[in-house]
N, C-alpha and C. Protein backbone atom coordinates (compact mmCIF):
# COMPACT_ATOMS: atom_id res chain seq x y z
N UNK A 1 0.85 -1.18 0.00
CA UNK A 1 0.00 0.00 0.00
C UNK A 1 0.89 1.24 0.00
N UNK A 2 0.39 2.53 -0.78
CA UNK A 2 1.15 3.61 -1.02
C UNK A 2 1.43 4.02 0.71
N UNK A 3 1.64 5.03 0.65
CA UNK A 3 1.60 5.69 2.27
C UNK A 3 0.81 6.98 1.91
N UNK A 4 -0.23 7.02 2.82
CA UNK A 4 -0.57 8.26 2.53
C UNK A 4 0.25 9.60 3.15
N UNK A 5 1.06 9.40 3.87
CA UNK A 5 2.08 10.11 4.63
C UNK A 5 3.36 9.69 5.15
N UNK A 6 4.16 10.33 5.39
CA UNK A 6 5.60 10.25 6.02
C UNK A 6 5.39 10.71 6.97
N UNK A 7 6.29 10.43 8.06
CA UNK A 7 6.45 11.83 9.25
C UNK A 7 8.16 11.44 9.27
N UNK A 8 9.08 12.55 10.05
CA UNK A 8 10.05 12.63 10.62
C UNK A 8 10.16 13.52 11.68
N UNK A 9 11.45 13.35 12.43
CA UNK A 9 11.71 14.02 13.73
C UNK A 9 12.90 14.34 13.80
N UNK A 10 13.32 15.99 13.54
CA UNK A 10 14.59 16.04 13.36
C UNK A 10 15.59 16.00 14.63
N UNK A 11 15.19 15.58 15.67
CA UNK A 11 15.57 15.69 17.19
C UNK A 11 17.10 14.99 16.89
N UNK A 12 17.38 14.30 16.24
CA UNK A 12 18.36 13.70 15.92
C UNK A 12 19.23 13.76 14.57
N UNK A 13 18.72 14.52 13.78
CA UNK A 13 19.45 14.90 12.46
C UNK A 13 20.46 16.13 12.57
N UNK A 14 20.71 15.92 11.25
CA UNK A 14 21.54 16.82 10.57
C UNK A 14 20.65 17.41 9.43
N UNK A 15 21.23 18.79 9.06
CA UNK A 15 19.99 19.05 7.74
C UNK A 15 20.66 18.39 6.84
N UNK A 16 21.73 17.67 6.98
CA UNK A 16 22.03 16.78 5.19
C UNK A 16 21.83 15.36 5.82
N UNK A 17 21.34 14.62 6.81
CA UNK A 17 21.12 13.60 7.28
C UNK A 17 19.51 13.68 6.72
N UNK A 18 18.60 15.03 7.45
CA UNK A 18 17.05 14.91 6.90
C UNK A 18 16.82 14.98 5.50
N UNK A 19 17.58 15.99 4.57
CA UNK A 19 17.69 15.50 3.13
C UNK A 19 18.12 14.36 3.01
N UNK A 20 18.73 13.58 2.97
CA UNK A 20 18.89 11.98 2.89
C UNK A 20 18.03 10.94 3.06
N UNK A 21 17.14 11.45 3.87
CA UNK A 21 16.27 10.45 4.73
C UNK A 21 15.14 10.96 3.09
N UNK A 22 14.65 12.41 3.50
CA UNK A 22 13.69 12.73 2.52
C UNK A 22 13.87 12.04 1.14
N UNK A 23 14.69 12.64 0.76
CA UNK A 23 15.60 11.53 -0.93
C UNK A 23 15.05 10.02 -0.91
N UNK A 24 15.72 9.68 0.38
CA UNK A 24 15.56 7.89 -0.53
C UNK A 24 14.29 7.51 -0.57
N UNK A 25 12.98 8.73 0.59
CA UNK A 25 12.09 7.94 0.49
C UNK A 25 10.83 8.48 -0.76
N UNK A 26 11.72 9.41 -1.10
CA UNK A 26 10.78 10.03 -2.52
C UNK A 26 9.86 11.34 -2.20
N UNK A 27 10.48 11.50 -0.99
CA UNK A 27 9.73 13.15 -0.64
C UNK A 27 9.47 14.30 -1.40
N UNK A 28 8.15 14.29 -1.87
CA UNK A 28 8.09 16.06 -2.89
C UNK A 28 8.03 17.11 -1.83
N UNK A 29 7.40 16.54 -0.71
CA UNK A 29 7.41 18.25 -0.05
C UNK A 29 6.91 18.18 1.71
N UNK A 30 7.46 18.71 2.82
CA UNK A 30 7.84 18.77 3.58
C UNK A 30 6.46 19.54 4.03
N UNK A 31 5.54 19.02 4.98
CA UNK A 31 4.96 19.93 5.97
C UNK A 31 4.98 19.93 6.96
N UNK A 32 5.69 21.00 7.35
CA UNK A 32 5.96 21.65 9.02
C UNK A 32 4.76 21.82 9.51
N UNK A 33 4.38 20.92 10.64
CA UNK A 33 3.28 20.82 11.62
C UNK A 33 3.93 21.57 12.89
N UNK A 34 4.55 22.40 12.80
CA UNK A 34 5.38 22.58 14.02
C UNK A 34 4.34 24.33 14.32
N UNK A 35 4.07 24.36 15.56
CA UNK A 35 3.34 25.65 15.51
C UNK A 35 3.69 26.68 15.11
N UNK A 36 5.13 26.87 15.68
CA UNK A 36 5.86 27.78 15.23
C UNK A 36 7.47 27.13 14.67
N UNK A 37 7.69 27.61 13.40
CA UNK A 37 8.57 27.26 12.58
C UNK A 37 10.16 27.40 13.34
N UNK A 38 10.48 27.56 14.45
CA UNK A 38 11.52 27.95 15.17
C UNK A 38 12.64 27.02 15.51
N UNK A 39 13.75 26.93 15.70
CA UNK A 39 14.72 26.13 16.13
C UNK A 39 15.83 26.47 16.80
N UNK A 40 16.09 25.85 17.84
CA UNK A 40 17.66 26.41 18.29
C UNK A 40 18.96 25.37 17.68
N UNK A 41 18.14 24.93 16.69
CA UNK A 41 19.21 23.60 16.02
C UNK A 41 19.28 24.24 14.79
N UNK A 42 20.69 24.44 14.13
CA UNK A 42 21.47 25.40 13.24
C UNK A 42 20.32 24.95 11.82
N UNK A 43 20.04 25.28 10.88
CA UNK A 43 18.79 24.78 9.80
C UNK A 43 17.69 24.03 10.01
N UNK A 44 17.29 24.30 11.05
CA UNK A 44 15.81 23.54 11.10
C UNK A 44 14.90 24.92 11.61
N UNK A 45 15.00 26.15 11.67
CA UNK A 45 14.25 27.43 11.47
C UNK A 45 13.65 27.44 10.17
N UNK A 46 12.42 27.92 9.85
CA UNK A 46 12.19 28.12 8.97
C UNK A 46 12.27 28.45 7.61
N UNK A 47 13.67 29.40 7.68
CA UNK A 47 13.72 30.03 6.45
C UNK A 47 14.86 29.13 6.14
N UNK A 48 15.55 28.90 7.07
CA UNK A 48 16.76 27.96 7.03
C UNK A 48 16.46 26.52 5.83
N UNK A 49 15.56 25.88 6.79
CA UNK A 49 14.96 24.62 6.24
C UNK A 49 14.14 24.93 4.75
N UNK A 50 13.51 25.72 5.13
CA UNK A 50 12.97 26.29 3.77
C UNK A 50 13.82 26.37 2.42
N UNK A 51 14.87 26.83 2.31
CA UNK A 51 15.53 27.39 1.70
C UNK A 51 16.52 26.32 1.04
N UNK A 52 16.98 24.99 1.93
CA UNK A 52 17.70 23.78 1.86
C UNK A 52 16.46 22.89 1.12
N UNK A 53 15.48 23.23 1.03
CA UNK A 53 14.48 21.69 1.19
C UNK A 53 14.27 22.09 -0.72
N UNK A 54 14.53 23.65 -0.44
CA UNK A 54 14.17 24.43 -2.23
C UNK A 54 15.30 23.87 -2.88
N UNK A 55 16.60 24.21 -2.39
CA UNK A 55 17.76 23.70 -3.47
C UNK A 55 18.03 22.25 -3.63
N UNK A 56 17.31 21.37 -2.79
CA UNK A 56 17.39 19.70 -3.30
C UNK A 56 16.06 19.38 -4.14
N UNK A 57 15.30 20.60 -4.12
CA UNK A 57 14.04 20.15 -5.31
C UNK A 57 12.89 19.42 -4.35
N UNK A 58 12.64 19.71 -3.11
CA UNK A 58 11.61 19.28 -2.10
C UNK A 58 11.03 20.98 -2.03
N UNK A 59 9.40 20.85 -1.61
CA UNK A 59 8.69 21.90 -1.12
C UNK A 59 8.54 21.51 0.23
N UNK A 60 8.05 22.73 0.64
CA UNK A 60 7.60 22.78 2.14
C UNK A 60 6.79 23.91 1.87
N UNK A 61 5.86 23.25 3.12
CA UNK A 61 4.96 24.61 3.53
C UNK A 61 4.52 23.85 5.16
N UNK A 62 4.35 25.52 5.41
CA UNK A 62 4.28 25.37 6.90
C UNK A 62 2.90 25.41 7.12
N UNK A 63 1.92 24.41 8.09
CA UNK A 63 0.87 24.75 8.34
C UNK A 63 0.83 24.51 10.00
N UNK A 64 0.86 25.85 10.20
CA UNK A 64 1.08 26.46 12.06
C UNK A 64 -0.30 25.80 12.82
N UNK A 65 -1.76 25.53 11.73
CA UNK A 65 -2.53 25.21 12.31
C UNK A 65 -2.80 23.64 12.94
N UNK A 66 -1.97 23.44 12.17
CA UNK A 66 -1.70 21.89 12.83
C UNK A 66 -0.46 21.60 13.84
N UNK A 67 -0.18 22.27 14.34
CA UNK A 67 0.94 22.36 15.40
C UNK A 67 -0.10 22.00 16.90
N UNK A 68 1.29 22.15 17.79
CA UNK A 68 0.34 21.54 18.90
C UNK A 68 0.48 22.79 20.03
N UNK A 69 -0.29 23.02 20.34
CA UNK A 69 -0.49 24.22 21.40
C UNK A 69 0.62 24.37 22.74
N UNK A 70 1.06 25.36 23.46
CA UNK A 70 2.04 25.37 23.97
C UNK A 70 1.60 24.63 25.15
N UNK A 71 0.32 24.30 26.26
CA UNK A 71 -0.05 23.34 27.05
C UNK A 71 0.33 22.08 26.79
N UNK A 72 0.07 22.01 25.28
CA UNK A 72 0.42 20.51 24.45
C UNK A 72 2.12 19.70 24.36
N UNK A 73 2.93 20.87 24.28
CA UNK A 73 4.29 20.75 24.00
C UNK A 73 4.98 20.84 25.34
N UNK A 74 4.03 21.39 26.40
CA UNK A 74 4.56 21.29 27.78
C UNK A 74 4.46 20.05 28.57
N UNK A 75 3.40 19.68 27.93
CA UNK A 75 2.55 17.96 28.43
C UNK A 75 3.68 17.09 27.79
N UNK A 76 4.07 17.39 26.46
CA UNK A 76 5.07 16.07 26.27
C UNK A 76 6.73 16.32 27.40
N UNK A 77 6.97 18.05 26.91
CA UNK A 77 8.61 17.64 27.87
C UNK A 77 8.27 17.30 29.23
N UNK A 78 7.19 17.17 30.02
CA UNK A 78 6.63 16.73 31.15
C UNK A 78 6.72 15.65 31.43
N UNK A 79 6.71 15.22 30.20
CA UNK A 79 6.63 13.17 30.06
C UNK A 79 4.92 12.50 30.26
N UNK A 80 4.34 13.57 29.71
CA UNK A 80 2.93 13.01 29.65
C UNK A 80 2.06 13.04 28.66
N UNK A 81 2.74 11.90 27.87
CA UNK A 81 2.32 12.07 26.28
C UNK A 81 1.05 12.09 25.93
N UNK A 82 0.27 11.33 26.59
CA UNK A 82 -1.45 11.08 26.79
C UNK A 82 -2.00 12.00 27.04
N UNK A 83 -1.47 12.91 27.65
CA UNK A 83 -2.05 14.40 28.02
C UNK A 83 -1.90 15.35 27.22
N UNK A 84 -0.67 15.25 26.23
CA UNK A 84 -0.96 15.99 25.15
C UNK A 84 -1.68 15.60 23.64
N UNK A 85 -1.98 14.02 23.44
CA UNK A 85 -2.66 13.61 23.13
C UNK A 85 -3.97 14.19 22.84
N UNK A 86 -4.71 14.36 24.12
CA UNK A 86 -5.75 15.06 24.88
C UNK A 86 -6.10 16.77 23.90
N UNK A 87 -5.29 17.16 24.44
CA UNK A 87 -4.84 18.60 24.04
C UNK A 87 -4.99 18.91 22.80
N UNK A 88 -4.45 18.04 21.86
CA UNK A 88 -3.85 18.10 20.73
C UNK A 88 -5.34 17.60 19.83
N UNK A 89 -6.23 16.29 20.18
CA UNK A 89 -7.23 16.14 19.79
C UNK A 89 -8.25 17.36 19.34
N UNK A 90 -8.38 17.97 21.08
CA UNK A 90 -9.16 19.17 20.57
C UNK A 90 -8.90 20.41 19.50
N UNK A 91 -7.70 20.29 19.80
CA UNK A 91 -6.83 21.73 18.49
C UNK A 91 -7.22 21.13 17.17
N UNK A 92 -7.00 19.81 16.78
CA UNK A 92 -7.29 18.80 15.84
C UNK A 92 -9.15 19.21 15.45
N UNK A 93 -9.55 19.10 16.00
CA UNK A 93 -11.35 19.53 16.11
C UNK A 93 -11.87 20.39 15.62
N UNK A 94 -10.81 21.76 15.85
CA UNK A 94 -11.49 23.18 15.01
C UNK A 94 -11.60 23.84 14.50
N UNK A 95 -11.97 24.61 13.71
CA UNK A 95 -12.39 25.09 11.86
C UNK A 95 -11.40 25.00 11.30
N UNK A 96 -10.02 26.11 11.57
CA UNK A 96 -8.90 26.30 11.56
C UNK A 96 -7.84 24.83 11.12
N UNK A 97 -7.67 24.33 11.82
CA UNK A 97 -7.13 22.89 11.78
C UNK A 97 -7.74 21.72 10.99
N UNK A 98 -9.17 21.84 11.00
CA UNK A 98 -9.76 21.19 9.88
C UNK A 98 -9.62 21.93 8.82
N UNK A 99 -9.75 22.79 8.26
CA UNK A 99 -9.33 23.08 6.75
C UNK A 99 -7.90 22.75 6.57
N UNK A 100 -6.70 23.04 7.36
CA UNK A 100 -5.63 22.72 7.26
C UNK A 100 -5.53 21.08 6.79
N UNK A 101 -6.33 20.31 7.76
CA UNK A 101 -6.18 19.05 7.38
C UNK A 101 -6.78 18.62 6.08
N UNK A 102 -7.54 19.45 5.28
CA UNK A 102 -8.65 19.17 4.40
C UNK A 102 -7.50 19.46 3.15
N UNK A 103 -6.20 20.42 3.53
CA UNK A 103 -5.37 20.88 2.63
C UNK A 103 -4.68 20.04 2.51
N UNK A 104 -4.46 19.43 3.83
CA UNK A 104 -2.90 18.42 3.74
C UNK A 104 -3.33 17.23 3.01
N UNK A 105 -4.49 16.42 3.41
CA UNK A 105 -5.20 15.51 2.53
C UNK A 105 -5.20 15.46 1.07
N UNK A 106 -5.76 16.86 0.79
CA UNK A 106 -5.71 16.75 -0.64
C UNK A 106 -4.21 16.65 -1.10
N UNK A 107 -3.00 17.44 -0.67
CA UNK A 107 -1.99 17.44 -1.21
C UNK A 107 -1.56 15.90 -0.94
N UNK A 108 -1.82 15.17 -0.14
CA UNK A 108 -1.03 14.08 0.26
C UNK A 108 -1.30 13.01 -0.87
N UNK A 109 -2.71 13.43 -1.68
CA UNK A 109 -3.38 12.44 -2.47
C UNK A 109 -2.54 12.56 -3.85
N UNK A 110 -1.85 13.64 -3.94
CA UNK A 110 -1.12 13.92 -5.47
C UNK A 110 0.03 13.92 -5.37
N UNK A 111 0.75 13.81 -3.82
CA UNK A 111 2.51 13.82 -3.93
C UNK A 111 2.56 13.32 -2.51
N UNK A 112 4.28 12.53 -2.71
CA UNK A 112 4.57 12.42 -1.21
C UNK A 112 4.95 13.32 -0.49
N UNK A 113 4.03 13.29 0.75
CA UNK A 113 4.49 14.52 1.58
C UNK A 113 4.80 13.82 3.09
N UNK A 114 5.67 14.64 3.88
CA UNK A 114 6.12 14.08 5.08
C UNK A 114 6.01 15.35 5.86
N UNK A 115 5.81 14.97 7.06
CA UNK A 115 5.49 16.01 8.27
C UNK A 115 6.18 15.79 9.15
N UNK A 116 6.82 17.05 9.59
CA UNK A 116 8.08 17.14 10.29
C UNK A 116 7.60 17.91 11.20
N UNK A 117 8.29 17.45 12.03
CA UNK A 117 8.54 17.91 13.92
C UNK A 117 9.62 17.63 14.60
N UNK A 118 9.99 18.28 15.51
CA UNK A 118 11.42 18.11 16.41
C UNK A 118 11.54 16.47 17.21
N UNK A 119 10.18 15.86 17.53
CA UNK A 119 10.64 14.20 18.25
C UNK A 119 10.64 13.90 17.13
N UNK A 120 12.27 12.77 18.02
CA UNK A 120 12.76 11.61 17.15
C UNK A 120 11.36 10.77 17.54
N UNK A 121 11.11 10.30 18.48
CA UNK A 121 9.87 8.98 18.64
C UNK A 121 8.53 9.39 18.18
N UNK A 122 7.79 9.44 16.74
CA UNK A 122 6.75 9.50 16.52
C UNK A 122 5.79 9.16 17.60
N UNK A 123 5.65 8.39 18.32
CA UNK A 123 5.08 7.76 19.28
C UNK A 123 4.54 8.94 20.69
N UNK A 124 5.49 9.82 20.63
CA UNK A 124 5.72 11.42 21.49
C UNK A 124 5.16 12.44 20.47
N UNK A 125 5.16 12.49 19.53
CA UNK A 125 4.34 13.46 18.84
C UNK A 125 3.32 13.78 18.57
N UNK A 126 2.87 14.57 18.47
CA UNK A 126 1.40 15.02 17.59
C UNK A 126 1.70 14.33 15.81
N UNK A 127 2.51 14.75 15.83
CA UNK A 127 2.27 14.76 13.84
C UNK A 127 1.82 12.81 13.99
N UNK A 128 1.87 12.13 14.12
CA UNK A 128 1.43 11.09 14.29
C UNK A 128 0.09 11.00 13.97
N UNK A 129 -0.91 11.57 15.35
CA UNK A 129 -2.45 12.41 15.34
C UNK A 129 -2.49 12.62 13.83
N UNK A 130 -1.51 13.62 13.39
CA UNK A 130 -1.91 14.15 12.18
C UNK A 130 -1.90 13.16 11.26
N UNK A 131 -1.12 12.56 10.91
CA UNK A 131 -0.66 11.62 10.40
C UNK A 131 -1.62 10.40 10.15
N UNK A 132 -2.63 9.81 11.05
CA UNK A 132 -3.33 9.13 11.02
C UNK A 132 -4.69 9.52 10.42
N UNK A 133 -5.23 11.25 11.02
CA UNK A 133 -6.45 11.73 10.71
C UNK A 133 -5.95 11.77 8.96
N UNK A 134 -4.96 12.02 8.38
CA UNK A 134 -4.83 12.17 6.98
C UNK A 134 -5.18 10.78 6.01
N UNK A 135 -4.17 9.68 7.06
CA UNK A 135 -4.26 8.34 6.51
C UNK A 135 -5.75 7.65 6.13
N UNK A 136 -6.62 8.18 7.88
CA UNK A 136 -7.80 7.68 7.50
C UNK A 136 -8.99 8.37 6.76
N UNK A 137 -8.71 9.71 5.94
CA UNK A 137 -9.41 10.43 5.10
C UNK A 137 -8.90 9.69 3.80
N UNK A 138 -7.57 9.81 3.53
CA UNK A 138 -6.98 9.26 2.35
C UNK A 138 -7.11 7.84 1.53
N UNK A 139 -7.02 6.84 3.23
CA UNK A 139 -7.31 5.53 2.26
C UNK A 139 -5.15 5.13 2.34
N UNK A 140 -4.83 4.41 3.03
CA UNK A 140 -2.87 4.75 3.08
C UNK A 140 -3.00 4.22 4.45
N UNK A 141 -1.31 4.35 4.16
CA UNK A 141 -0.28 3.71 5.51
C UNK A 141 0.28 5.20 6.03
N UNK A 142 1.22 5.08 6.54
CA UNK A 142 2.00 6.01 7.66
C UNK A 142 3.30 5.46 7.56
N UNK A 143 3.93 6.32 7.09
CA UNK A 143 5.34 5.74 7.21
C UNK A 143 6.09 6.86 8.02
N UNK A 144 6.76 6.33 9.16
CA UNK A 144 7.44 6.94 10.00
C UNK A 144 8.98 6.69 9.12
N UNK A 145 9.92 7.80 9.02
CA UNK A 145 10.82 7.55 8.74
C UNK A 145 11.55 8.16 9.97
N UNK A 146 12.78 7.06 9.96
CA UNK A 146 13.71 7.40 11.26
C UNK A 146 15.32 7.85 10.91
N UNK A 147 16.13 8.17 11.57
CA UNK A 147 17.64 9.34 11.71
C UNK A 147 18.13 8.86 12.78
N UNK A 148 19.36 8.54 12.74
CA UNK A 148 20.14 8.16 13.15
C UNK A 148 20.84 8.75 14.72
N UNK A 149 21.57 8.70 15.32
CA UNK A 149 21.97 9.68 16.51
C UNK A 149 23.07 10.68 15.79
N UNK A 150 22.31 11.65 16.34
CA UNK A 150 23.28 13.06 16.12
C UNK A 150 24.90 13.11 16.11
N UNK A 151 25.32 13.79 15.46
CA UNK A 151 26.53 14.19 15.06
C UNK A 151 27.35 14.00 16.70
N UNK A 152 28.24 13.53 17.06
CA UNK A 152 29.01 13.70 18.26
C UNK A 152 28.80 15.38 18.77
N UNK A 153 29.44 16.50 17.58
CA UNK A 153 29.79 17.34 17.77
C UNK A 153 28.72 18.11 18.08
N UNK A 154 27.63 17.72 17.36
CA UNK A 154 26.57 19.00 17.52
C UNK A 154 25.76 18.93 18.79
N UNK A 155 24.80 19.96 19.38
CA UNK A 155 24.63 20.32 20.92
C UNK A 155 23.55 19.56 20.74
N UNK A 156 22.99 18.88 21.73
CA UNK A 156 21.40 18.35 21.44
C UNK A 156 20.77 19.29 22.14
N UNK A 157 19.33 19.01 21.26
CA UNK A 157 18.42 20.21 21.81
C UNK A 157 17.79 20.18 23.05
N UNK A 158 17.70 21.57 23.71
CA UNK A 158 16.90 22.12 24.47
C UNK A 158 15.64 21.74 25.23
């Protein structure tokens, strides 16, 4: 079965490790579910990532409405993934976020697209949530793609 989606988690990449990953698995275009496009990890900011994802011939677009609310992102570094679960359902629920999803759907039906967020463990994420509400509009699988452990050198995040 096709996939109706990808997800990744750059918690553990490099931006030429996440192009790599994207490449082999046939990625046209990158949607940032992340609320806000921000990073303290050197190319994974917006314009940064943006701008890398353009010169390997991948799109991105950011849809902030599918991000997970800051209660939501506090519930996971808390270690209470079920609780942002919770959280994240309802954000998932309203007008805003449903058209977003109504967008991502359709795009997911004409190209591969993968949804990116900072956890390495899909399992800790929202984009997952997302990931599934797309799969089961679409008719598809879910393919989690995974990255390797970070560079020795580089700082892990925050």
């Amino acid at each position: 079965m096709t996939p109706a989606v990808f997800t990744i988690g750059y918690e553990r990449a490099t931006p030429s490790s996440l192009l790599a990953a994207l490449r082999a698995a046939g990625v046209r275009r990158v949607v940032d579910v992340r609320a806000l496009a921000n990073s303290r990890r050197p190319g994974f900011a917006k314009r940064a990532l943006s701008a890398a994802l353009e010169e390997a011939g991948i799109g991105y677009l950011h849809l902030p409405a599918l991000g997970t609310p800051p209660e939501g992102r506090e519930a996971v570094r808390a270690g209470r993934p079920e609780e942002m679960r919770r959280i994240f359902a309802r954000r998932l629920a309203g007008t805003e976020a449903q058209a977003a999803l109504a967008d991502l759907t359709d795009r997911a039906a004409r190209e591969p697209v993968c949804l990116l967020c900072l956890e390495a463990d899909p399992r800790n994420c929202h984009r997952t949530l997302v990931a599934e509400a797309v799969a089961a509009r679409a008719g598809g699988a879910i393919d989690h793609l995974h990255l390797g452990e970070p560079d020795a050198d580089l700082p892990r995040p925050a």
